[in-house]
N, C-alpha and C. Protein backbone atom coordinates (compact mmCIF):
# COMPACT_ATOMS: atom_id res chain seq x y z
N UNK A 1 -17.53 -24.00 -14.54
CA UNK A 1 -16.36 -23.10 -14.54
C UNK A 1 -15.10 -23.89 -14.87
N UNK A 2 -14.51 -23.40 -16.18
CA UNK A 2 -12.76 -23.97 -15.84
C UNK A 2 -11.92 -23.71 -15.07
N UNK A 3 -10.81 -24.12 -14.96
CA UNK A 3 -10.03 -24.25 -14.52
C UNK A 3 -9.44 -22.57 -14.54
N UNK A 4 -9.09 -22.53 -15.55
CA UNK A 4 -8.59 -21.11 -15.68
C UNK A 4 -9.33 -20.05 -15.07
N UNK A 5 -11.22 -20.52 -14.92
CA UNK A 5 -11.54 -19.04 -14.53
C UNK A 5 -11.40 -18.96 -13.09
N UNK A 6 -11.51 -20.56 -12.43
CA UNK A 6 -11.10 -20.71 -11.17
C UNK A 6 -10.02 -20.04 -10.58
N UNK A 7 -9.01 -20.34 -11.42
CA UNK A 7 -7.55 -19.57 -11.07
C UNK A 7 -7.27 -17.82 -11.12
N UNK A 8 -7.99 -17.77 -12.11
CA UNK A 8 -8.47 -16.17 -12.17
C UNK A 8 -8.71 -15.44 -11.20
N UNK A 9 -9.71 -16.21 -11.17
CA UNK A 9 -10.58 -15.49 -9.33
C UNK A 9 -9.72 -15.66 -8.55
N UNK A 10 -9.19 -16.81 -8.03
CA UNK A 10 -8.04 -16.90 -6.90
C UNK A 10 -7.28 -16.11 -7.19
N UNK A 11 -6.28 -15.36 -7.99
CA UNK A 11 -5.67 -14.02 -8.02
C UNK A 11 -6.06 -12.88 -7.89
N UNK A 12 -7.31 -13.00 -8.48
CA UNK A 12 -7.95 -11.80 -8.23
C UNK A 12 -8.84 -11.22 -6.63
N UNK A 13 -9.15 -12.56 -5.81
CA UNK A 13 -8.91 -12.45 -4.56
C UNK A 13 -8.05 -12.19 -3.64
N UNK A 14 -6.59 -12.51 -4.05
CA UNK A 14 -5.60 -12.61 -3.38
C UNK A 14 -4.97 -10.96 -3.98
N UNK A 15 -5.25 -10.32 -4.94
CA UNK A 15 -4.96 -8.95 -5.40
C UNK A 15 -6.17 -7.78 -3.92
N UNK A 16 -7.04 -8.52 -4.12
CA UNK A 16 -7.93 -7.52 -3.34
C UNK A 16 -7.88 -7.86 -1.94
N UNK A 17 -7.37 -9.02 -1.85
CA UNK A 17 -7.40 -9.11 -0.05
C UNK A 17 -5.98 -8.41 0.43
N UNK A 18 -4.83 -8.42 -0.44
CA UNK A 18 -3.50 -7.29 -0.42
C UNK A 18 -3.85 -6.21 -0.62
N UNK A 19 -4.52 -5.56 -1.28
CA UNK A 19 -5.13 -3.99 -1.53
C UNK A 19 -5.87 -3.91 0.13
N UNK A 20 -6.98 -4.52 0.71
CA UNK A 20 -7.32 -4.42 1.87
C UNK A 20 -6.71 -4.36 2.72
N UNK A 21 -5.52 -5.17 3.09
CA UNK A 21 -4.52 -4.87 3.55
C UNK A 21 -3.96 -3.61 4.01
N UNK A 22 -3.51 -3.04 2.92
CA UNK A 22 -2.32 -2.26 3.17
C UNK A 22 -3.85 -1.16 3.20
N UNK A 23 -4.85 -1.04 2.72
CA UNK A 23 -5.72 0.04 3.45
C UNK A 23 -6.25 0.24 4.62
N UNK A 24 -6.13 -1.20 5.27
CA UNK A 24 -6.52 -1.61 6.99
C UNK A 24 -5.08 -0.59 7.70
N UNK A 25 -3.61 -1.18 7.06
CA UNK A 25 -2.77 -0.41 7.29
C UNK A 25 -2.52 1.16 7.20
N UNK A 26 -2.54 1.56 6.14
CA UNK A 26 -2.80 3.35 6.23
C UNK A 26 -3.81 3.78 6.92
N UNK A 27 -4.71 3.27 7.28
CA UNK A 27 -5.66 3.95 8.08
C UNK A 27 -5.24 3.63 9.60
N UNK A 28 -4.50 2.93 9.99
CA UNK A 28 -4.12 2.00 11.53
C UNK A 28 -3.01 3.18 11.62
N UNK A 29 -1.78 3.24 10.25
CA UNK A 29 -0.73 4.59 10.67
C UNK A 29 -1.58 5.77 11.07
N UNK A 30 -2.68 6.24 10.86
CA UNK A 30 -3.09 7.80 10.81
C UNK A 30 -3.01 8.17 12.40
């Protein structure tokens, strides 16, 4: 794997662990 796809993924983890987030959250407001 390069570098780049490495880095890829790390955003793209850090996109979906913020999306989880704020859905842990709207469901915690209900």
């Amino acid at each position: 794997r390069s570098i780049a796809d490495l880095a890829g993924a790390a955003v793209i983890d850090r996109v979906h662990l913020a999306e989880a987030i704020q859905y842990r959250r709207a469901l915690a407001t209900r």
